[in-house]
Protein backbone atom coordinates (compact mmCIF):
# COMPACT_ATOMS: atom_id res chain seq x y z
CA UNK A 1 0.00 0.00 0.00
CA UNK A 2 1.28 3.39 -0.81
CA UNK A 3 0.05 6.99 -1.34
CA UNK A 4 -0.48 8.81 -3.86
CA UNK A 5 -1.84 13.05 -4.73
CA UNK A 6 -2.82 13.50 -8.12
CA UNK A 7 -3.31 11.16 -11.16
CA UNK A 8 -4.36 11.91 -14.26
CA UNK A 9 -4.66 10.29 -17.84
CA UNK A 10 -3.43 12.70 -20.81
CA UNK A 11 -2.17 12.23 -24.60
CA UNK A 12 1.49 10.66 -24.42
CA UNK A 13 2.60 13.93 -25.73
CA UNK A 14 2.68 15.66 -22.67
CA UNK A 15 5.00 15.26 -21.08
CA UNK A 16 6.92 13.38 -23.64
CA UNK A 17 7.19 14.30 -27.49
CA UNK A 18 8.60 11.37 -29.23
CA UNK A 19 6.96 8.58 -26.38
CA UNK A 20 4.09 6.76 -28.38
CA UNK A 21 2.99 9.12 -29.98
CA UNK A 22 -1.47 8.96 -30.20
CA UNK A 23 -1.12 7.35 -27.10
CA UNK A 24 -2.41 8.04 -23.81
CA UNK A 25 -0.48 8.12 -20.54
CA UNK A 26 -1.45 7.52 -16.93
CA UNK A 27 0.37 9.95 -14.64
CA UNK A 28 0.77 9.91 -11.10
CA UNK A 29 2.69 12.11 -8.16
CA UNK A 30 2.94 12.51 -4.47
CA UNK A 31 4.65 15.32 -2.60
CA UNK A 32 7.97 17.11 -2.41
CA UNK A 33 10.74 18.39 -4.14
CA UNK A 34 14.25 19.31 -3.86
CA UNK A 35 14.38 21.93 -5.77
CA UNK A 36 11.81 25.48 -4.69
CA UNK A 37 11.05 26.96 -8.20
CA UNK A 38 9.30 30.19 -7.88
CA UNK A 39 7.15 29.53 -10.76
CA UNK A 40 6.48 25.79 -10.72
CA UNK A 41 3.39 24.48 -12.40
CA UNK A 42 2.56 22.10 -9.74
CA UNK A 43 3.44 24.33 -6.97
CA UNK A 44 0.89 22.26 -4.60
CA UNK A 45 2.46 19.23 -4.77
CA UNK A 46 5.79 19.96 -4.79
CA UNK A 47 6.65 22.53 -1.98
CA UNK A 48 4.28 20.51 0.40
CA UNK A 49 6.08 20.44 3.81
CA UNK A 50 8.36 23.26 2.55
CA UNK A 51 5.87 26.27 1.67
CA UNK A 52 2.96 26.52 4.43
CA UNK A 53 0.51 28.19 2.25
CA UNK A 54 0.64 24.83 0.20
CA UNK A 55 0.19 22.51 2.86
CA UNK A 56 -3.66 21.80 1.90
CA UNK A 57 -1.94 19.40 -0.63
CA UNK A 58 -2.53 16.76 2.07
CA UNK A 59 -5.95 16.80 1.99
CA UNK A 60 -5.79 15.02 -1.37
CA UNK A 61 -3.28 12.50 -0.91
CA UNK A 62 -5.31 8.67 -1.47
CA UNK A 63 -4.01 5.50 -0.45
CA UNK A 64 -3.63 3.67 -3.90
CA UNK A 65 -1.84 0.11 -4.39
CA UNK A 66 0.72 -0.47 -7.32
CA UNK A 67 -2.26 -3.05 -8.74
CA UNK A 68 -4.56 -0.88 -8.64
CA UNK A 69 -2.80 2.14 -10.23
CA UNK A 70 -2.18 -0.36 -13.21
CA UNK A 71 -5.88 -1.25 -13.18
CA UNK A 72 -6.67 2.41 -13.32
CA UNK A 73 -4.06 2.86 -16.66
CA UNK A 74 -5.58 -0.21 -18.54
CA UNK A 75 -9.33 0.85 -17.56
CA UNK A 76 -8.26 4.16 -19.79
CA UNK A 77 -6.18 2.55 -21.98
CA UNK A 78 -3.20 3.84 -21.12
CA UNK A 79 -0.05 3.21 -22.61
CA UNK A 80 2.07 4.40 -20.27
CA UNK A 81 2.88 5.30 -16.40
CA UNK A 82 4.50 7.97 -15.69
CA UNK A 83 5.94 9.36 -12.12
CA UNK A 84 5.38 13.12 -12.21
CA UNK A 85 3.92 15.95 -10.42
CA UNK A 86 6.63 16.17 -7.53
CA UNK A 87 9.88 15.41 -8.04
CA UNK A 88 10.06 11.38 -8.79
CA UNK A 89 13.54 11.14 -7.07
CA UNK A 90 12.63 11.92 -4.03
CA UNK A 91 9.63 9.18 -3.79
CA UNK A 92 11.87 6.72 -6.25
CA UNK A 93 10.68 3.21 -3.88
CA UNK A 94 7.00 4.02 -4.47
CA UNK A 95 7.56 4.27 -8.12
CA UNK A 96 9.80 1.43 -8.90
CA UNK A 97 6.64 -0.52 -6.91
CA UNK A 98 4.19 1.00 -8.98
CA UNK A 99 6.88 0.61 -12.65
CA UNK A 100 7.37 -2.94 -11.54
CA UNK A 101 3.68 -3.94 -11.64
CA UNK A 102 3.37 -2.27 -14.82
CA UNK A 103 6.28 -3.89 -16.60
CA UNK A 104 4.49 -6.70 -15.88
CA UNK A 105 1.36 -6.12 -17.29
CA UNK A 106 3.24 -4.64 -20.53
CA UNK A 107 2.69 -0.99 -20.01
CA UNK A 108 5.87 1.72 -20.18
CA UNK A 109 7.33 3.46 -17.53
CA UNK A 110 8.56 7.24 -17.58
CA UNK A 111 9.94 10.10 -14.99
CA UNK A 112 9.43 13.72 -15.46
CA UNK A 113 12.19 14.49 -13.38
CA UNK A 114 14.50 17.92 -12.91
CA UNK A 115 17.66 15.54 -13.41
CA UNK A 116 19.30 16.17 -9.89
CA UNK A 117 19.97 12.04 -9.62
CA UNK A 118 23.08 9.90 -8.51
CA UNK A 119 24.69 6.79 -9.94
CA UNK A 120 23.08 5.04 -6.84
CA UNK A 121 19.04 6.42 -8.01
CA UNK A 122 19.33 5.89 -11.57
CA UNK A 123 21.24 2.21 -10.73
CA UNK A 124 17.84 1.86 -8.93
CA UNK A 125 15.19 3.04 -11.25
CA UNK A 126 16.73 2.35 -14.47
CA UNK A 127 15.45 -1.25 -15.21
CA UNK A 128 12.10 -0.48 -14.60
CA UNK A 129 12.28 3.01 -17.09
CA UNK A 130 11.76 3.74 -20.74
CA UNK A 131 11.72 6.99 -21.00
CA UNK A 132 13.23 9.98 -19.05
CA UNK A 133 12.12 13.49 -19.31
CA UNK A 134 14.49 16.05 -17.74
CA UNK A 135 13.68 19.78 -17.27
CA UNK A 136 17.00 21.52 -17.93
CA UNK A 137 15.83 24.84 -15.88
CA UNK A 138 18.68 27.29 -17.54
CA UNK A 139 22.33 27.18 -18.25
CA UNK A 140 23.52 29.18 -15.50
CA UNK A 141 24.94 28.13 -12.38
CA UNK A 142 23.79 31.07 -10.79
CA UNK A 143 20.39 30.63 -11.63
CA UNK A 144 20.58 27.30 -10.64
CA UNK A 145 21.64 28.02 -7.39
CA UNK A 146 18.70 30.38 -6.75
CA UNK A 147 16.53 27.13 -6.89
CA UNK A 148 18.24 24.59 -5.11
CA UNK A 149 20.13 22.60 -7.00
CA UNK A 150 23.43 23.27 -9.18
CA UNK A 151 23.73 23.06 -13.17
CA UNK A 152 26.73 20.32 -13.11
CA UNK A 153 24.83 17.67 -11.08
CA UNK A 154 21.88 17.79 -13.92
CA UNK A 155 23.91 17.95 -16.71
CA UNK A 156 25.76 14.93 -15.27
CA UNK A 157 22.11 13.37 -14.39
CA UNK A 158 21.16 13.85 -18.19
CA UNK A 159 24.54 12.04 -19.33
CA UNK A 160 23.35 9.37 -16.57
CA UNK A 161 20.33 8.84 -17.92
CA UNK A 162 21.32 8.14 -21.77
CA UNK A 163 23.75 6.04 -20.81
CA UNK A 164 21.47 4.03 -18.43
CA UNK A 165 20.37 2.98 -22.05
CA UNK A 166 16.55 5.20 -21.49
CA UNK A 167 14.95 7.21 -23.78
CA UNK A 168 15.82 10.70 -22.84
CA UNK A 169 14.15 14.28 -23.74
CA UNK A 170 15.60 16.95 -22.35
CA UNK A 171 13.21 20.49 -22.06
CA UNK A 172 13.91 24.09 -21.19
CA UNK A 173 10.83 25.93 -19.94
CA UNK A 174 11.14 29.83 -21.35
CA UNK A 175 9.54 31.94 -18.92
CA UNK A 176 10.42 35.51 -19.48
CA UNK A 177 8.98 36.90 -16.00
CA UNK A 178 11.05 34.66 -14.27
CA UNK A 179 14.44 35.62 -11.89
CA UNK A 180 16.00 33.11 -14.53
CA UNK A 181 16.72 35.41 -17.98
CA UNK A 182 16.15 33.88 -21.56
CA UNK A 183 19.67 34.27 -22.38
CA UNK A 184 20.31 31.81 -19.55
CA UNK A 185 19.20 29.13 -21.53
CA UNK A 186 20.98 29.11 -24.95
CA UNK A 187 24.17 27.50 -26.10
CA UNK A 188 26.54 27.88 -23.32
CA UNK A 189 29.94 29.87 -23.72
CA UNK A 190 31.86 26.57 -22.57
CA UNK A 191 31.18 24.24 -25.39
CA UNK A 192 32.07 21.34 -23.45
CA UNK A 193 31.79 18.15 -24.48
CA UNK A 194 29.08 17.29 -21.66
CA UNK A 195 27.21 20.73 -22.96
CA UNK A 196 27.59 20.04 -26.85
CA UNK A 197 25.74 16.69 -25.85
CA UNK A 198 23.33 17.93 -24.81
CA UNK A 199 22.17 20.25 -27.56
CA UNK A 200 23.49 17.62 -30.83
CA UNK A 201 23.73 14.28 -29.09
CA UNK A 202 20.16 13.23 -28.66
């Protein structure tokens, strides 16, 4: 038995691009995040027990078993499971419970994830993924900073991820109100090898 906030069934094209496409997928999340983005989309869920004023997430969590969240995707013909909402790294055991049932009834598995993982998490997760989706928030360390994390450990988590052998779409919300500037998030300076990657090697 585990717990889960928000699920919801949506074309396979959100959040992935190239996953199936004309399929539908069957997306779940709980609460919390390591990173505090000022203008996150799912604010609710994922600065629960950091941000007070969005502590009435609770009040929606449901108790939900890895069966029947698998009986819930193929009663909406769903095509795939994906672990989004929050920040799937940080609630990686309930997932890989949830991926493993649905492996097994032939379904694909996905994170939406902002890329902050170890060697350890994606040695973990990886045989029960497909498909990886990694918000790249900006190019600029100092920017990254600002929310919580740093740009090196998700540019390595990217790498990670490709070479863990998943499918991996990498996507760079522009939000031109934001503390992090548009220039932020074009071609770096440093064209490193780990930054050329990124932009030509997928």
């Amino acid at each position: 038995m585990g717990m889960w906030l928000h699920c919801k069934v949506t074309p396979s094209k959100k959040p992935f691009s190239h996953v199936m496409p004309g399929t539908t997928a069957l997306t779940f999340g709980m609460l919390g995040c390591d990173y505090h983005c000022p203008y996150c989309q799912n604010w609710l869920t994922s600065q629960a027990m950091r941000d007070p004023a969005s502590d009435v997430s609770v009040d929606f969590i449901r108790e939900m078993t890895p069966q029947k969240m698998v009986q819930l995707a193929q009663s909406t013909k769903a095509s795939v499971v994906v672990s989004s909402y929050n920040e799937p790294l940080i609630t990686s055991e309930w997932a890989v419970e949830i991926f493993k049932e649905a492996k097994a009834n032939g379904l694909m598995c996905a994170y939406v994830s902002n890329g902050n993982n170890t060697p350890e998490v994606m040695k973990y997760i990886a045989p029960y993924l497909d498909a990886y989706k990694i918000d790249l928030k900006c190019m600029s360390e100092k920017n990254y900073r600002k929310l919580g994390g740093t740009l090196q450990n998700t540019l390595d988590g990217i790498k990670r991820a490709r070479e863990a052998g998943l499918w991996v779409e990498v996507v760079t919300l522009v939000i031109p109100v934001s503390m992090i500037q548009i220039k932020s998030c074009g071609m770096p300076r440093d064209s490193s090898p780990s930054n050329l990657w990124i932009f030509r090697g997928m």
